[in-house]
C-alpha atoms as a PDB file:
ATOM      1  CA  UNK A   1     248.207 282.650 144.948  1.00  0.00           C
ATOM      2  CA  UNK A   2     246.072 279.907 143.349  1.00  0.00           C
ATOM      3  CA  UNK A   3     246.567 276.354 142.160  1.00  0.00           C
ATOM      4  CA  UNK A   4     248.716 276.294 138.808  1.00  0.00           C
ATOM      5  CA  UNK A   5     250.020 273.993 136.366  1.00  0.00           C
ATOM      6  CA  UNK A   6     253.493 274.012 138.168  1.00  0.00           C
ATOM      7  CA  UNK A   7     251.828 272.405 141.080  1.00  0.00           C
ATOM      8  CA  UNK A   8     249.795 269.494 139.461  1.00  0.00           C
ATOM      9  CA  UNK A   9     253.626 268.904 137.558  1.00  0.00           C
ATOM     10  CA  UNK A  10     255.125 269.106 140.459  1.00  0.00           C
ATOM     11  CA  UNK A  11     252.514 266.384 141.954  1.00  0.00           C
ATOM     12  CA  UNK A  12     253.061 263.959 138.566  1.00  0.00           C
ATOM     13  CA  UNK A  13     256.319 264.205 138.898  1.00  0.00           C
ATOM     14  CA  UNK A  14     256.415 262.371 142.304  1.00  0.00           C
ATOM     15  CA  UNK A  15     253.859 259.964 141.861  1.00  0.00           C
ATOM     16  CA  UNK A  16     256.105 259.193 138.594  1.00  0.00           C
ATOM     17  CA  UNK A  17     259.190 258.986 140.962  1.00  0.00           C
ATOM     18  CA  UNK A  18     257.582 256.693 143.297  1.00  0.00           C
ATOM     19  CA  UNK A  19     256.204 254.471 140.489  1.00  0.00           C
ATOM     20  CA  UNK A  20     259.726 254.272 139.263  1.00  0.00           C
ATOM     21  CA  UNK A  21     261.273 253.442 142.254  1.00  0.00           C
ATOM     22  CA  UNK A  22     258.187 250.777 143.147  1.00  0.00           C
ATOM     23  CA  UNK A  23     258.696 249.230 139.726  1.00  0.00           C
ATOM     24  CA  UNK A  24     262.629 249.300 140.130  1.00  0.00           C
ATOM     25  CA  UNK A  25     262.745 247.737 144.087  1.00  0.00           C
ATOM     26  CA  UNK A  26     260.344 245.566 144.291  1.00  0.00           C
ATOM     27  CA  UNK A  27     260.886 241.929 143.856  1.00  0.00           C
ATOM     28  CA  UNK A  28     256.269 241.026 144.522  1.00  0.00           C
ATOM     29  CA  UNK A  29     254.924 241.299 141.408  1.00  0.00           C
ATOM     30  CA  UNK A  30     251.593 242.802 143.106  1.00  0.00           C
ATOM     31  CA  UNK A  31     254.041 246.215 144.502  1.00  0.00           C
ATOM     32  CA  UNK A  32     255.244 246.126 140.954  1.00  0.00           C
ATOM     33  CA  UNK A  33     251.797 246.407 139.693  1.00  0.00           C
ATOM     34  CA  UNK A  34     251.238 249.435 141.861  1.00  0.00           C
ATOM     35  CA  UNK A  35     254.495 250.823 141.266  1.00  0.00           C
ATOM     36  CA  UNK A  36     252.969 250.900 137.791  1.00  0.00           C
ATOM     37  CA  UNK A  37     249.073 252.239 138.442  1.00  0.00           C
ATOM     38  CA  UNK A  38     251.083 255.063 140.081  1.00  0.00           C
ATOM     39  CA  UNK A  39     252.983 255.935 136.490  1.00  0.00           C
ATOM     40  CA  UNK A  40     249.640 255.862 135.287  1.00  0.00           C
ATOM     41  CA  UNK A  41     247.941 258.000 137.258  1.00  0.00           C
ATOM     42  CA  UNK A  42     250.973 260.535 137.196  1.00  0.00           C
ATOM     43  CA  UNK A  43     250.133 260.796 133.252  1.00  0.00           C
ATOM     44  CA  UNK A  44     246.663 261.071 133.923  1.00  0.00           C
ATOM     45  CA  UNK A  45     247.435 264.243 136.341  1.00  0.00           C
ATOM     46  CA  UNK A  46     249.157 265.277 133.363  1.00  0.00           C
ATOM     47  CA  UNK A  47     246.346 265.237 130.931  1.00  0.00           C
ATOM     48  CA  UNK A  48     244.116 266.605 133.374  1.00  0.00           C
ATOM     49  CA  UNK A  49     246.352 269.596 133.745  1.00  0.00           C
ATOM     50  CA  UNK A  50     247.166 270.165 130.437  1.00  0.00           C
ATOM     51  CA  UNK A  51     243.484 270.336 129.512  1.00  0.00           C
ATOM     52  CA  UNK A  52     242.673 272.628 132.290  1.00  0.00           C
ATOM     53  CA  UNK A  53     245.460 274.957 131.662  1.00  0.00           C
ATOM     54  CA  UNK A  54     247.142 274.035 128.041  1.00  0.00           C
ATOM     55  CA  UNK A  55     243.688 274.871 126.208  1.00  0.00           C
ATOM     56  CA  UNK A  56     243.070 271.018 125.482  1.00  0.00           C
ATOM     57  CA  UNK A  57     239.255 270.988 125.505  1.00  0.00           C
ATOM     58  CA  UNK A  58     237.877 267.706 125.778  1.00  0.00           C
ATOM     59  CA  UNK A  59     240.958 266.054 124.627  1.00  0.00           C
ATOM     60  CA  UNK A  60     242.579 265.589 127.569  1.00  0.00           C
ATOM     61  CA  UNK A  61     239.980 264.020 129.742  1.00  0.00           C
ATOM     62  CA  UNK A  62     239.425 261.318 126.470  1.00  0.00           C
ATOM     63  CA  UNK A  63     242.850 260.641 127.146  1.00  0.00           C
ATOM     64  CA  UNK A  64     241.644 260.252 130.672  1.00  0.00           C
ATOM     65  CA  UNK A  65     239.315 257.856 130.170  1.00  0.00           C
ATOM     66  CA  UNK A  66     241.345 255.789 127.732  1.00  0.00           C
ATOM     67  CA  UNK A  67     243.904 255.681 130.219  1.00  0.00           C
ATOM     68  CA  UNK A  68     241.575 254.433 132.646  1.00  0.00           C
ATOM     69  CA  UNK A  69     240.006 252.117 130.839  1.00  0.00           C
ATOM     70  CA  UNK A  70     243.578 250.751 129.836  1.00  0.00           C
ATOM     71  CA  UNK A  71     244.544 250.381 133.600  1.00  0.00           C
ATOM     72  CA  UNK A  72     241.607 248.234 134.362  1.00  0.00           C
ATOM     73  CA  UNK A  73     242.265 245.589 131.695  1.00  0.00           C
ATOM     74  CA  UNK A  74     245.777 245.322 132.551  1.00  0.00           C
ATOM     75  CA  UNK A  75     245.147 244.771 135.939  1.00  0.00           C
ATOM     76  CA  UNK A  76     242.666 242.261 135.153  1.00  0.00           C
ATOM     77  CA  UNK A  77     244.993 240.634 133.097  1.00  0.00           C
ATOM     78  CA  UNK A  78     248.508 240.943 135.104  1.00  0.00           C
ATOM     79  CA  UNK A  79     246.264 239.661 138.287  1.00  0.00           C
ATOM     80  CA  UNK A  80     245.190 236.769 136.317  1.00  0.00           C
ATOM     81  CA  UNK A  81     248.578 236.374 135.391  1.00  0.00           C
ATOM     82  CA  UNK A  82     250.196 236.115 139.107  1.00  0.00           C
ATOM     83  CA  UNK A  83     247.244 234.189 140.357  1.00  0.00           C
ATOM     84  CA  UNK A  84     249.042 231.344 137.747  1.00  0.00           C
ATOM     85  CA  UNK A  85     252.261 232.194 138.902  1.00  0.00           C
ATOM     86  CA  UNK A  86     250.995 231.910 142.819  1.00  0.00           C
ATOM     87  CA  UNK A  87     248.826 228.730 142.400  1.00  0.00           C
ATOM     88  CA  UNK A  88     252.124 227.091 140.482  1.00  0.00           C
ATOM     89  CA  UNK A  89     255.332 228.682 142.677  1.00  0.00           C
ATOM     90  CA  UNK A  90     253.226 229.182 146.040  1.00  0.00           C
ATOM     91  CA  UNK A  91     255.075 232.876 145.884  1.00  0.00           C
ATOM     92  CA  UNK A  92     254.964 236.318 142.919  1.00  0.00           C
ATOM     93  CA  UNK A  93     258.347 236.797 143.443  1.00  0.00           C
ATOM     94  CA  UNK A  94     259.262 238.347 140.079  1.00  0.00           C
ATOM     95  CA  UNK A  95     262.780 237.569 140.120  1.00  0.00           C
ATOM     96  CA  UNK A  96     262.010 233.843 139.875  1.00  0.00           C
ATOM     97  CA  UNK A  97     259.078 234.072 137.319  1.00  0.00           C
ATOM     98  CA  UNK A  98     262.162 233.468 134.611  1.00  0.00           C
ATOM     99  CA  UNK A  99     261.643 229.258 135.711  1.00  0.00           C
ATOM    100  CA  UNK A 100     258.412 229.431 133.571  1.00  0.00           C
ATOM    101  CA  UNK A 101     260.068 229.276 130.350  1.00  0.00           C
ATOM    102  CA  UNK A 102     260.622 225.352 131.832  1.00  0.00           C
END
């Protein structure tokens, strides 16, 4: 028996699951950015696998590299983001961040 589909689904769907549950528990904005690199990378096991075994060509690992290349900038931004948050609250606790609207 030999790698299928079922099992790189079966992989997405956890690293979804933990993304979820990262995004949904944590209060530091930096978990909550991992919690969401981890959704990411869930959908990019899910183009992968779906090109391999769905007939998508080349399609799928575009939508790789898009993906990717999405990630990076919004971690460059969202970092650049909490480094303002840290350097005016001393802390990235997200459930605070609402005082900036002051």
């Amino acid at each position: 028996m030999g790698i299928g589909l079922t099992h790189y689904l079966i992989i997405s769907i956890l690293l979804f699951a933990l993304g979820v549950f990262g995004i949904a528990t944590r209060k530091n904005a930096i978990l909550v950015l991992m919690g969401l690199e981890l959704i990411l990378n869930s959908a990019n096991i899910n183009f992968i696998a779906f090109a391999r075994f769905g007939g998508m060509n080349i399609e799928g690992h575009v939508a790789v590299i898009f993906v990717i290349i999405l990630a990076a900038a919004e971690v460059a931004v969202a970092l650049a983001i909490i480094l303002n948050i840290y350097q005016n609250f001393r802390h990235v606790d997200v459930d605070e961040i609402n005082q900036l609207k002051d």
